[in-house]
N, C-alpha and C. Protein backbone atom coordinates (compact mmCIF):
# COMPACT_ATOMS: atom_id res chain seq x y z
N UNK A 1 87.00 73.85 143.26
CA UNK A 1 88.00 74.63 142.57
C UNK A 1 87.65 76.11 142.69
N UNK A 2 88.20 76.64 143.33
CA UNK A 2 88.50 78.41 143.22
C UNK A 2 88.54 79.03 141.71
N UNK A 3 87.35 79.72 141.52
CA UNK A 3 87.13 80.18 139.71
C UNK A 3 87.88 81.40 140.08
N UNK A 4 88.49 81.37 138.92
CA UNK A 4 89.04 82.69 138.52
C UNK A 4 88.55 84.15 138.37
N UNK A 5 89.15 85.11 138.46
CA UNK A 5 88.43 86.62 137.90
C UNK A 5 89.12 87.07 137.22
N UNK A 6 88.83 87.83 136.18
CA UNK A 6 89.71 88.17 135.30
C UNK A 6 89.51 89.71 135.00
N UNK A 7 90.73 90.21 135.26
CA UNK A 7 90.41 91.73 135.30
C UNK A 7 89.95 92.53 133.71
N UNK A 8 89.45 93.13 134.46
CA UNK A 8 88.45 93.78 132.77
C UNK A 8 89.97 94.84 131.98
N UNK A 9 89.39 94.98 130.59
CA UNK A 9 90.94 96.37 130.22
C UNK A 9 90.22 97.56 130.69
N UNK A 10 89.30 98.24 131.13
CA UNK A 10 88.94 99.61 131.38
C UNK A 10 89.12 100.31 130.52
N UNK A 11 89.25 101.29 131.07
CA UNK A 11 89.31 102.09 130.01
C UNK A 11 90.56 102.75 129.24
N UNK A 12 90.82 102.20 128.23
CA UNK A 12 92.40 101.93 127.26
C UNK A 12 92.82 102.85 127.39
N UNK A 13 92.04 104.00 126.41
CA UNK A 13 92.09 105.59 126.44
C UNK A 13 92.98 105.95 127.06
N UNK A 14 91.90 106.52 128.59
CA UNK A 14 92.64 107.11 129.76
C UNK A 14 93.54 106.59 129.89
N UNK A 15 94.09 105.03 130.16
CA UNK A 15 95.50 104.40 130.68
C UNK A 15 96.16 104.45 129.94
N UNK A 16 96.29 104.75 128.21
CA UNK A 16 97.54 104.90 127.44
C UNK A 16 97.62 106.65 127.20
N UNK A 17 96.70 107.32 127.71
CA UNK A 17 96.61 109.04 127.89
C UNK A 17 97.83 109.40 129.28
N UNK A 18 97.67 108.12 130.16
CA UNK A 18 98.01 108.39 131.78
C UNK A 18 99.89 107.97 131.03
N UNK A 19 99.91 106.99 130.35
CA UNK A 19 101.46 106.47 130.00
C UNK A 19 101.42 107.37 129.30
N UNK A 20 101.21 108.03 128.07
CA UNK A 20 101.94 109.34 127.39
C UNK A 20 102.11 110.34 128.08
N UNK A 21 101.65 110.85 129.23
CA UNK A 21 101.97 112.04 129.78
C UNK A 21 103.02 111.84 130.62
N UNK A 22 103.60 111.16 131.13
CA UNK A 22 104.87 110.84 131.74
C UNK A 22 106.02 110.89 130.66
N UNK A 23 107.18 111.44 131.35
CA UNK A 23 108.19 111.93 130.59
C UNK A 23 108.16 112.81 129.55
N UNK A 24 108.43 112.10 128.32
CA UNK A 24 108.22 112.78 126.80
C UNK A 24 107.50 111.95 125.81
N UNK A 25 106.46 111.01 127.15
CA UNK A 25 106.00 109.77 126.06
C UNK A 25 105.31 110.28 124.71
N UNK A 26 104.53 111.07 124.47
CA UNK A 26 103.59 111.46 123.41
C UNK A 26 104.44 111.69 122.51
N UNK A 27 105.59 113.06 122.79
CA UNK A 27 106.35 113.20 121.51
C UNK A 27 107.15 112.16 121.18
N UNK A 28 107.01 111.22 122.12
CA UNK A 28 108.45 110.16 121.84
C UNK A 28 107.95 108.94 121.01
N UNK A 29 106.78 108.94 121.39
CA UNK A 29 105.57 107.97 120.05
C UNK A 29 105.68 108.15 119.05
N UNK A 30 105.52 109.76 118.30
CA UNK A 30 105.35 110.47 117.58
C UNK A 30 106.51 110.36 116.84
N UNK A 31 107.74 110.49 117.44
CA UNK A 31 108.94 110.57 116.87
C UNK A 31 109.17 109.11 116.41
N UNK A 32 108.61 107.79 117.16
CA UNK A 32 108.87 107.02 117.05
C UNK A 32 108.27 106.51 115.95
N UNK A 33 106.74 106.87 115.97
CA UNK A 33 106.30 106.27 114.36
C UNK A 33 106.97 107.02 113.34
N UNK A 34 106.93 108.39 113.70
CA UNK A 34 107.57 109.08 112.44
C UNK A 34 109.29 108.56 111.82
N UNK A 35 109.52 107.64 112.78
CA UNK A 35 111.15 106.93 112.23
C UNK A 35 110.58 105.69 111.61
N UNK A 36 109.75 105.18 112.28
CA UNK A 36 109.17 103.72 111.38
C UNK A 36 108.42 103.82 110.26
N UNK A 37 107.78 105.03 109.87
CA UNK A 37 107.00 104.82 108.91
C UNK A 37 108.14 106.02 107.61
N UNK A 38 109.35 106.58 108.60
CA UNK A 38 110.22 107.00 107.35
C UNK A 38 110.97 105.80 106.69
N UNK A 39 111.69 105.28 107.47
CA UNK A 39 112.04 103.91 107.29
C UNK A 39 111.55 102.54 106.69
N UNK A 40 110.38 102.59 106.86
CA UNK A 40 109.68 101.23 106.35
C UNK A 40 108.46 101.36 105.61
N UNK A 41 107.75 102.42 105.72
CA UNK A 41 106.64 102.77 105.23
C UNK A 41 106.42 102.18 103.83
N UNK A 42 107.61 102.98 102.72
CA UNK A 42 107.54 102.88 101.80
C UNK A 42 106.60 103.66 101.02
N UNK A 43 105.96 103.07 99.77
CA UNK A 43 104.79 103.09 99.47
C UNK A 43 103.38 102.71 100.28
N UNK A 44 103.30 101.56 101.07
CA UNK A 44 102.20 101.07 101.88
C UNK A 44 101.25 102.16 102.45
N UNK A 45 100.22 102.59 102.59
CA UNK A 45 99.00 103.37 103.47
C UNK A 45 99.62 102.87 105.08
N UNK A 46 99.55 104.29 105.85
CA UNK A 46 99.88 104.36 106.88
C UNK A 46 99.45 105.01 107.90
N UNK A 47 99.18 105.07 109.11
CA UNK A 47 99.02 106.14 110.10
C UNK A 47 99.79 107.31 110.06
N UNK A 48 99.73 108.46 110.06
CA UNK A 48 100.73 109.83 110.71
C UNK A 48 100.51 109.74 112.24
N UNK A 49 99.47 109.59 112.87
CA UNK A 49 99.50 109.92 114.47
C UNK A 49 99.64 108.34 115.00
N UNK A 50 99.62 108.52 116.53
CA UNK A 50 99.35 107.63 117.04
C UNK A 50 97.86 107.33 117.33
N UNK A 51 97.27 108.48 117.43
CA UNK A 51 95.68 108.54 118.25
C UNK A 51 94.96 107.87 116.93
N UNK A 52 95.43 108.48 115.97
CA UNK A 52 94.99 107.61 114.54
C UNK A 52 94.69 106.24 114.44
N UNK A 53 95.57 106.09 114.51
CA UNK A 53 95.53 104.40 114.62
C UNK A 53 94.48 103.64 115.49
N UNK A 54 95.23 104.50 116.61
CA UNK A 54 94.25 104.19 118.02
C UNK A 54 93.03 103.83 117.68
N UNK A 55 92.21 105.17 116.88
CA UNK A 55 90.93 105.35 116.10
C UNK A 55 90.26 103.75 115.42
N UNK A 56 91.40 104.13 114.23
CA UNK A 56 91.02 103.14 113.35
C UNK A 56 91.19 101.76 114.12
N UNK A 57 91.95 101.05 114.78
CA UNK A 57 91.71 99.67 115.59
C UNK A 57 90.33 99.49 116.24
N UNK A 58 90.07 100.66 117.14
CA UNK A 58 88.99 100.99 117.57
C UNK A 58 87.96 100.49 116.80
N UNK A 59 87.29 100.91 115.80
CA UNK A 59 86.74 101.52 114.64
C UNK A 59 86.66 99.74 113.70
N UNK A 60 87.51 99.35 114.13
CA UNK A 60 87.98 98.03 112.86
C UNK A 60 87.60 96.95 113.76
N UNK A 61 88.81 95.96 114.02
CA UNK A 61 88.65 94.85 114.92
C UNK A 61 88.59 95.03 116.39
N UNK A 62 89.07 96.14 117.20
CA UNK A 62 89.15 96.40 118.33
C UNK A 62 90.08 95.93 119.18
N UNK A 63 90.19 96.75 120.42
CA UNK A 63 91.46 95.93 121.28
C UNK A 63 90.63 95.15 122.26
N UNK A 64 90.58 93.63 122.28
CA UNK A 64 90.23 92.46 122.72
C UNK A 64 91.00 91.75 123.59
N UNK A 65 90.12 91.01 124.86
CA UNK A 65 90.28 90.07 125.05
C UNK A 65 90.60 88.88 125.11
N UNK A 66 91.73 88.36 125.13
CA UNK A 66 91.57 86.68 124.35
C UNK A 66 90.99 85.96 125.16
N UNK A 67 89.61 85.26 124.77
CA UNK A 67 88.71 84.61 125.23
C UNK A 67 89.32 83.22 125.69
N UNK A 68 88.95 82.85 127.00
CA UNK A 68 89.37 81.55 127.36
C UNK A 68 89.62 80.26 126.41
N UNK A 69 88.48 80.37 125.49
CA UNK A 69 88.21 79.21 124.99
C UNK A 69 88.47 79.95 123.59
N UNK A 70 89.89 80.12 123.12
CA UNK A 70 89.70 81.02 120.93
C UNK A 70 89.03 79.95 120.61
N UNK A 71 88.01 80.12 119.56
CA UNK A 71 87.47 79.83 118.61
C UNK A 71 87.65 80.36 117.32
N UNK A 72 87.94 81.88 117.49
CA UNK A 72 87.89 82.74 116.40
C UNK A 72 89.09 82.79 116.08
N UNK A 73 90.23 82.57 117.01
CA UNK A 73 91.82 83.05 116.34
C UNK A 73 92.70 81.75 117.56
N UNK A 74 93.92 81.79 117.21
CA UNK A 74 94.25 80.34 117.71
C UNK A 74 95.53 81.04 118.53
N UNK A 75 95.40 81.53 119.33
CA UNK A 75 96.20 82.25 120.15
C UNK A 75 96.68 81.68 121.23
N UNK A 76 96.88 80.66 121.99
CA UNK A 76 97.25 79.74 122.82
C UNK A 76 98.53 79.98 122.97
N UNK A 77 98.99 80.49 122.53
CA UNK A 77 100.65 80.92 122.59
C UNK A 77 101.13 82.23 122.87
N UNK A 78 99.96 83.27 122.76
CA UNK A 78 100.02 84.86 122.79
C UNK A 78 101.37 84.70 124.49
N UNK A 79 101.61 86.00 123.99
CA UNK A 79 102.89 86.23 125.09
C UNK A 79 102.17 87.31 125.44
N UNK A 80 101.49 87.95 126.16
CA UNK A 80 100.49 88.76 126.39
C UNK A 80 99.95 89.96 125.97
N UNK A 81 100.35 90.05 124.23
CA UNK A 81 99.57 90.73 123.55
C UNK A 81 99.80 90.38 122.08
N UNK A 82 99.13 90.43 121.10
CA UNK A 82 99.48 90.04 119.73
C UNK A 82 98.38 90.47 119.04
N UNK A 83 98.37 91.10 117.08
CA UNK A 83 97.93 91.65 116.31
C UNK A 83 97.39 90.65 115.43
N UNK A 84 96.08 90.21 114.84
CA UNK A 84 95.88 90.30 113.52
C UNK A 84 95.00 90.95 112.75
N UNK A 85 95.08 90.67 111.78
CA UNK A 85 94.44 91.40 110.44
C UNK A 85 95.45 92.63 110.15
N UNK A 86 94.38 93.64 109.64
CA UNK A 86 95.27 94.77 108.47
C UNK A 86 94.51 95.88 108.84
N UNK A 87 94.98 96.75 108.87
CA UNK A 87 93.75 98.26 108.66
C UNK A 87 93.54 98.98 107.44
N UNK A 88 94.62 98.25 106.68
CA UNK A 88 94.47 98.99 105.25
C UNK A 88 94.17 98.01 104.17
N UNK A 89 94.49 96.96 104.17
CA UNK A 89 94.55 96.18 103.21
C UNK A 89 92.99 95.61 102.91
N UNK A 90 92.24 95.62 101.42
CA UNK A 90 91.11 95.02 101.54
C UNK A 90 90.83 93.61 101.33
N UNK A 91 89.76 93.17 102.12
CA UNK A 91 89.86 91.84 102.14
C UNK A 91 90.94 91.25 103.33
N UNK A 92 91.56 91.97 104.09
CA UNK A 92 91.80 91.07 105.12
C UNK A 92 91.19 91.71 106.09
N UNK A 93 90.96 90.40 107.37
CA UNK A 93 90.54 90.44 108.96
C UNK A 93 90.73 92.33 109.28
N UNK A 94 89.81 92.78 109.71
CA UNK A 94 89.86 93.52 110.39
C UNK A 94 91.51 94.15 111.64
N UNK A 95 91.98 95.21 111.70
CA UNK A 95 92.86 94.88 112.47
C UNK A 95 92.46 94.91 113.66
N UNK A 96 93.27 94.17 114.48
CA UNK A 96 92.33 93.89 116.16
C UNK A 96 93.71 93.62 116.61
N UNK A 97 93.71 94.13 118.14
CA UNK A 97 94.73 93.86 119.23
C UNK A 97 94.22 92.87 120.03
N UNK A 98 94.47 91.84 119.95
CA UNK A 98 94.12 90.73 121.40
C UNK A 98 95.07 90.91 122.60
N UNK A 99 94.80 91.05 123.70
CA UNK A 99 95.38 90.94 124.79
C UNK A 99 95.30 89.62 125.53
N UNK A 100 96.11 89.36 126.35
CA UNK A 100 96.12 87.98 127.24
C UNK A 100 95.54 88.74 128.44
N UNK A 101 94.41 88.32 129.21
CA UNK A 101 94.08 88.73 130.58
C UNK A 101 94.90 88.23 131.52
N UNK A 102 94.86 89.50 132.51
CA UNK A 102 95.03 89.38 134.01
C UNK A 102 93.74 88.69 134.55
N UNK A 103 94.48 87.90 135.67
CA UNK A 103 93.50 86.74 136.23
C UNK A 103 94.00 86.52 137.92
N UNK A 104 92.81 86.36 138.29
CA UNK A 104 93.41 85.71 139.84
C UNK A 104 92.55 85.24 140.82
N UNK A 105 92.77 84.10 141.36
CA UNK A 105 91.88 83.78 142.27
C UNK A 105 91.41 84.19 143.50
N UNK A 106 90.22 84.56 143.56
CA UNK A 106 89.32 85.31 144.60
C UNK A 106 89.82 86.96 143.55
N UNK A 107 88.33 87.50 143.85
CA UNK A 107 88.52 88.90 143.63
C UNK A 107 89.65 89.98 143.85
N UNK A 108 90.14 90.31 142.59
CA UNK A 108 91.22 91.08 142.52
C UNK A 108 91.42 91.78 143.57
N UNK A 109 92.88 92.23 144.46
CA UNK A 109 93.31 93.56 145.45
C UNK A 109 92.78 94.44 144.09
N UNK A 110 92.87 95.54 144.70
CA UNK A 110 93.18 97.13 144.12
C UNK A 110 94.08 97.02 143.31
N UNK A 111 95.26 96.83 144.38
CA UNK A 111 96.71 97.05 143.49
C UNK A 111 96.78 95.88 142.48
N UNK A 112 96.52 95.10 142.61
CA UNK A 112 96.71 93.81 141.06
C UNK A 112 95.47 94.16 140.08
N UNK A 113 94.58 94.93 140.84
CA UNK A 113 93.52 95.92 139.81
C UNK A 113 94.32 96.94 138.56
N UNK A 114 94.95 97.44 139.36
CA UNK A 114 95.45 98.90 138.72
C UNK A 114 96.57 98.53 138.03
N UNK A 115 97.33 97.59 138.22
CA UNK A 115 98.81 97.25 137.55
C UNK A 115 98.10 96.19 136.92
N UNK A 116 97.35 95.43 136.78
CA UNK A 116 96.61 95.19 135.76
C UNK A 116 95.90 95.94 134.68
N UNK A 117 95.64 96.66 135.06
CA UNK A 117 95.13 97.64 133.58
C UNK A 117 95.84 98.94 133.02
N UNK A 118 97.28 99.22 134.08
CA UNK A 118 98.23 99.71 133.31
C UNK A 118 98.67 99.05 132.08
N UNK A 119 98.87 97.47 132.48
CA UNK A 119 99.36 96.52 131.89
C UNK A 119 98.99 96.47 130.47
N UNK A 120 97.54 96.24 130.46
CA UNK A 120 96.70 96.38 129.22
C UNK A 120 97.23 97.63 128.45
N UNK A 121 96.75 98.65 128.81
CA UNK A 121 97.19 100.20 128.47
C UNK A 121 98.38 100.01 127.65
N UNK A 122 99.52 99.57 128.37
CA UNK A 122 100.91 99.32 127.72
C UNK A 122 101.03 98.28 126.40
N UNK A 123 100.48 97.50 126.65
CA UNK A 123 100.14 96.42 125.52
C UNK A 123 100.11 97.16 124.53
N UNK A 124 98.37 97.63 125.11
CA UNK A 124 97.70 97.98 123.88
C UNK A 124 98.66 99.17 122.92
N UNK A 125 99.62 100.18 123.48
CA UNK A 125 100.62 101.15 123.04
C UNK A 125 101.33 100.03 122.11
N UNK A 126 101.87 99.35 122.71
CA UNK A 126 103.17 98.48 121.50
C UNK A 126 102.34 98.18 120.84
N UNK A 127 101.26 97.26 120.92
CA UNK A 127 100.48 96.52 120.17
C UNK A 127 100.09 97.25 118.68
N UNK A 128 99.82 98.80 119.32
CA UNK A 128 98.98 99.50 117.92
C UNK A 128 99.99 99.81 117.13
N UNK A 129 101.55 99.82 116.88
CA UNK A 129 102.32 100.25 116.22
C UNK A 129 102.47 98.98 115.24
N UNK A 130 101.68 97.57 115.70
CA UNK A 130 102.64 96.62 114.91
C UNK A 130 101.01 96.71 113.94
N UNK A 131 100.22 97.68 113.98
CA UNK A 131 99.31 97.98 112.81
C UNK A 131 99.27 99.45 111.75
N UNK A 132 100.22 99.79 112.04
CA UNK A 132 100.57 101.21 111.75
C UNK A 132 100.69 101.60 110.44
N UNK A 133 100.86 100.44 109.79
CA UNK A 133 100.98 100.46 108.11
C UNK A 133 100.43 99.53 107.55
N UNK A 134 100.40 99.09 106.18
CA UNK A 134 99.57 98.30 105.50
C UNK A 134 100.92 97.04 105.49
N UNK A 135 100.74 95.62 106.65
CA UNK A 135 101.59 94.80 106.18
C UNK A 135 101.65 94.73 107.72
N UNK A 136 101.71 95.97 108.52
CA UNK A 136 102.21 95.83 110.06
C UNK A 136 103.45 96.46 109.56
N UNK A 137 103.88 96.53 111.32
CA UNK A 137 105.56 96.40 111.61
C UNK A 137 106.15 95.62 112.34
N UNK A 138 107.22 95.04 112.07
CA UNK A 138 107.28 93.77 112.83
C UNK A 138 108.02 94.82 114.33
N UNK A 139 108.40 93.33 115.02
CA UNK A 139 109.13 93.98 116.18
C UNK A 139 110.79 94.18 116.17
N UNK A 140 110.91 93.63 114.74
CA UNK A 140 112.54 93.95 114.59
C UNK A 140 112.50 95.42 113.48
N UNK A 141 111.30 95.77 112.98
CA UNK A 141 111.85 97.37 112.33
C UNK A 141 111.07 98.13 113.71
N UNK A 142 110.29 98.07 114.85
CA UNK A 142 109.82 99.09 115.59
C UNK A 142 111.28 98.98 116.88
N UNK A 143 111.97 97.89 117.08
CA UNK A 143 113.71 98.04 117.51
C UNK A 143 114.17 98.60 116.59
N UNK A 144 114.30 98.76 115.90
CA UNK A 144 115.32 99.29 114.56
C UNK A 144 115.38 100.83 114.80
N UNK A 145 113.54 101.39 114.48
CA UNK A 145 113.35 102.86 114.38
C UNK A 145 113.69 103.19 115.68
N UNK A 146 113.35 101.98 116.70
CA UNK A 146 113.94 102.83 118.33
C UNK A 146 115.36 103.20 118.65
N UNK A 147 115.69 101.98 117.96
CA UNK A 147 117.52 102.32 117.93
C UNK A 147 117.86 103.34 117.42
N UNK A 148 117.27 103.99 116.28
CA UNK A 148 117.85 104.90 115.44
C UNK A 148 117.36 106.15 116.39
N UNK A 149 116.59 106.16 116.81
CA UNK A 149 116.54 107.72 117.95
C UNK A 149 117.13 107.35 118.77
N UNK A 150 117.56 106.30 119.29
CA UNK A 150 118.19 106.73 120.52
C UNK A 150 120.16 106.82 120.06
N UNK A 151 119.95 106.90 118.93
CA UNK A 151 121.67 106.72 118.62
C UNK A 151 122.05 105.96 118.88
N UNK A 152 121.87 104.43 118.75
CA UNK A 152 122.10 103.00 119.33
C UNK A 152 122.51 102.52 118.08
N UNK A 153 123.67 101.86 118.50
CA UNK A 153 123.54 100.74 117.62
C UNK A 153 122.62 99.48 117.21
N UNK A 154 122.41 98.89 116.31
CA UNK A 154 121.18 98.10 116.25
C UNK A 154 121.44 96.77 116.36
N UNK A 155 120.75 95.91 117.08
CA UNK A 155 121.37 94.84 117.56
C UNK A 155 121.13 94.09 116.46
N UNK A 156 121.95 92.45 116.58
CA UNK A 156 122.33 92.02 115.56
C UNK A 156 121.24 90.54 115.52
N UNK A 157 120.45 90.62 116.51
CA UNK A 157 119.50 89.72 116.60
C UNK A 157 118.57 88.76 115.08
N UNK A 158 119.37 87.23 115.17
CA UNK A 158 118.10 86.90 113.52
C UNK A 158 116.74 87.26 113.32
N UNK A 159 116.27 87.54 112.00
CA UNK A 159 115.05 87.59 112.07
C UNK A 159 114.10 87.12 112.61
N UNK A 160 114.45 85.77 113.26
CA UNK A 160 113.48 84.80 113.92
C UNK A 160 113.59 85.02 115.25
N UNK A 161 114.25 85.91 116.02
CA UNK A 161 114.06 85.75 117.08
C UNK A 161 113.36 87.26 117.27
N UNK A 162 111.97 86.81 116.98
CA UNK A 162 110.89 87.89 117.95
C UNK A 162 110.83 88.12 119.46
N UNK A 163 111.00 87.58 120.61
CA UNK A 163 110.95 88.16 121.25
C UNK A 163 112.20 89.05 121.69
N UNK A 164 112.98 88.49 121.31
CA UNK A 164 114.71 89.58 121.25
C UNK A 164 114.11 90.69 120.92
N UNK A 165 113.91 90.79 119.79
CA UNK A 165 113.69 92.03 119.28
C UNK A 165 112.42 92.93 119.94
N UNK A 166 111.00 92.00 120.18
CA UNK A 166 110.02 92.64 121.06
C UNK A 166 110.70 93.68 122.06
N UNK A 167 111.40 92.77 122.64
CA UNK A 167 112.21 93.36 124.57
C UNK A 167 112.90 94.44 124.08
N UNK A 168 113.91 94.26 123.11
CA UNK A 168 114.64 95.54 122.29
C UNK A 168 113.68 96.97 122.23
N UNK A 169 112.57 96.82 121.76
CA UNK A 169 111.35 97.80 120.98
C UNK A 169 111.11 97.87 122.96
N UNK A 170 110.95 97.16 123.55
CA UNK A 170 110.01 97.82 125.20
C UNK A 170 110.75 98.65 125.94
N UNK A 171 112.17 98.11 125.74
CA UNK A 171 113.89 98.46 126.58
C UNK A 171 113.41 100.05 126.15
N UNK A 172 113.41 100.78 124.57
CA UNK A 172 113.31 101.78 124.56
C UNK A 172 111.81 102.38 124.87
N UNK A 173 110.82 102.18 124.20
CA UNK A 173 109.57 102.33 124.96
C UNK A 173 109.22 102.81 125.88
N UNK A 174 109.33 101.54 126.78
CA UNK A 174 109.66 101.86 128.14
C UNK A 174 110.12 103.12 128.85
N UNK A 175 111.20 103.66 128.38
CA UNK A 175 112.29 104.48 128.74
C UNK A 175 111.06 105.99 129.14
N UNK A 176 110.50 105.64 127.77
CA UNK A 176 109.87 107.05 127.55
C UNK A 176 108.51 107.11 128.31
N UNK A 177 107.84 105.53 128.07
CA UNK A 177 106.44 105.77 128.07
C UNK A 177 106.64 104.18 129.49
N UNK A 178 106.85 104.90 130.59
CA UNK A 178 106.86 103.79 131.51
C UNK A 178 104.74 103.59 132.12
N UNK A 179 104.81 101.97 132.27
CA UNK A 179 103.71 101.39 132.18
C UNK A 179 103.50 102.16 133.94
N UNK A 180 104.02 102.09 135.05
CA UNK A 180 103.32 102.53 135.95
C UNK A 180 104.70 103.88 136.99
């Protein structure tokens, strides 16, 4: 059997530094938490920046790997990135970004190198917003706040359908802060 390789995340930093500088990604983050956390915040403890957050995940549970074999979290279902714990709340899990790895048999090309760890990079961007406040944000208020800057109407998607709403939150994202 041909073992797998699995591309490492590198270095997050630089690759979500390399996606904000394209277009108007940084201010468009910025604008973007600043609509989600006008909107939903509430009372709850929250981030003001993005790099903030960044920090504190860092700092807390970290942006991870999901290990072949979870033991620690039961992720078998991740769609290739997903949040738990809290950054504010005491007494819960640490907040941590798990990522799903890039993988491939025989040693990675270059290019499935590099669009692999854009990949991560991008994750890890959506990923840190759904820790941004005490509770998270789901992916139907980080569509919501996107809709509302872009002057969109807001789609009418049920609460239960997360990935609708995920793709909604990337559709705009995206726009601003393209992965390669």
């Amino acid at each position: 059997m041909t073992p797998l390789h699995t591309v490492p995340l590198g270095d997050l930093r630089k690759g979500i530094e390399t996606i904000l500088a394209k277009n108007d990604g940084a201010d468009y983050v910025q604008k973007l938490l600043d609509e989600a956390n006008r909107r939903f915040a509430k009372h709850y403890p929250h981030i003001g920046t993005f790099w903030e957050g960044f920090e504190k995940i860092t700092n807390a549970g970290g942006y991870r790997m999901v290990p072949d074999n979870p033991t620690e979290i039961a992720l078998q279902q991740i769609n290739g990135a997903t949040v738990l714990g809290d950054l504010f709340a005491n007494g819960a899990r640490p907040g941590t970004v798990w990522l799903a790895p890039f993988k491939s048999f025989g040693p990675p090309t270059a290019t499935y190198f590099r669009s692999s760890q854009a990949n991560y990079a991008y994750r890890a961007l959506h990923e840190t917003f759904h820790l941004a406040r005490q509770g998270g944000y789901t992916d139907e208020q980080m569509a919501r706040a996107a809709c509302s800057l872009a002057g969109k109407d807001e789609p009418t998607f049920g609460t239960a359908e997360i990935f609708r709403w995920s793709g909604c939150f990337d559709e705009h994202l995206g726009k601003h802060c393209p992965k390669e």
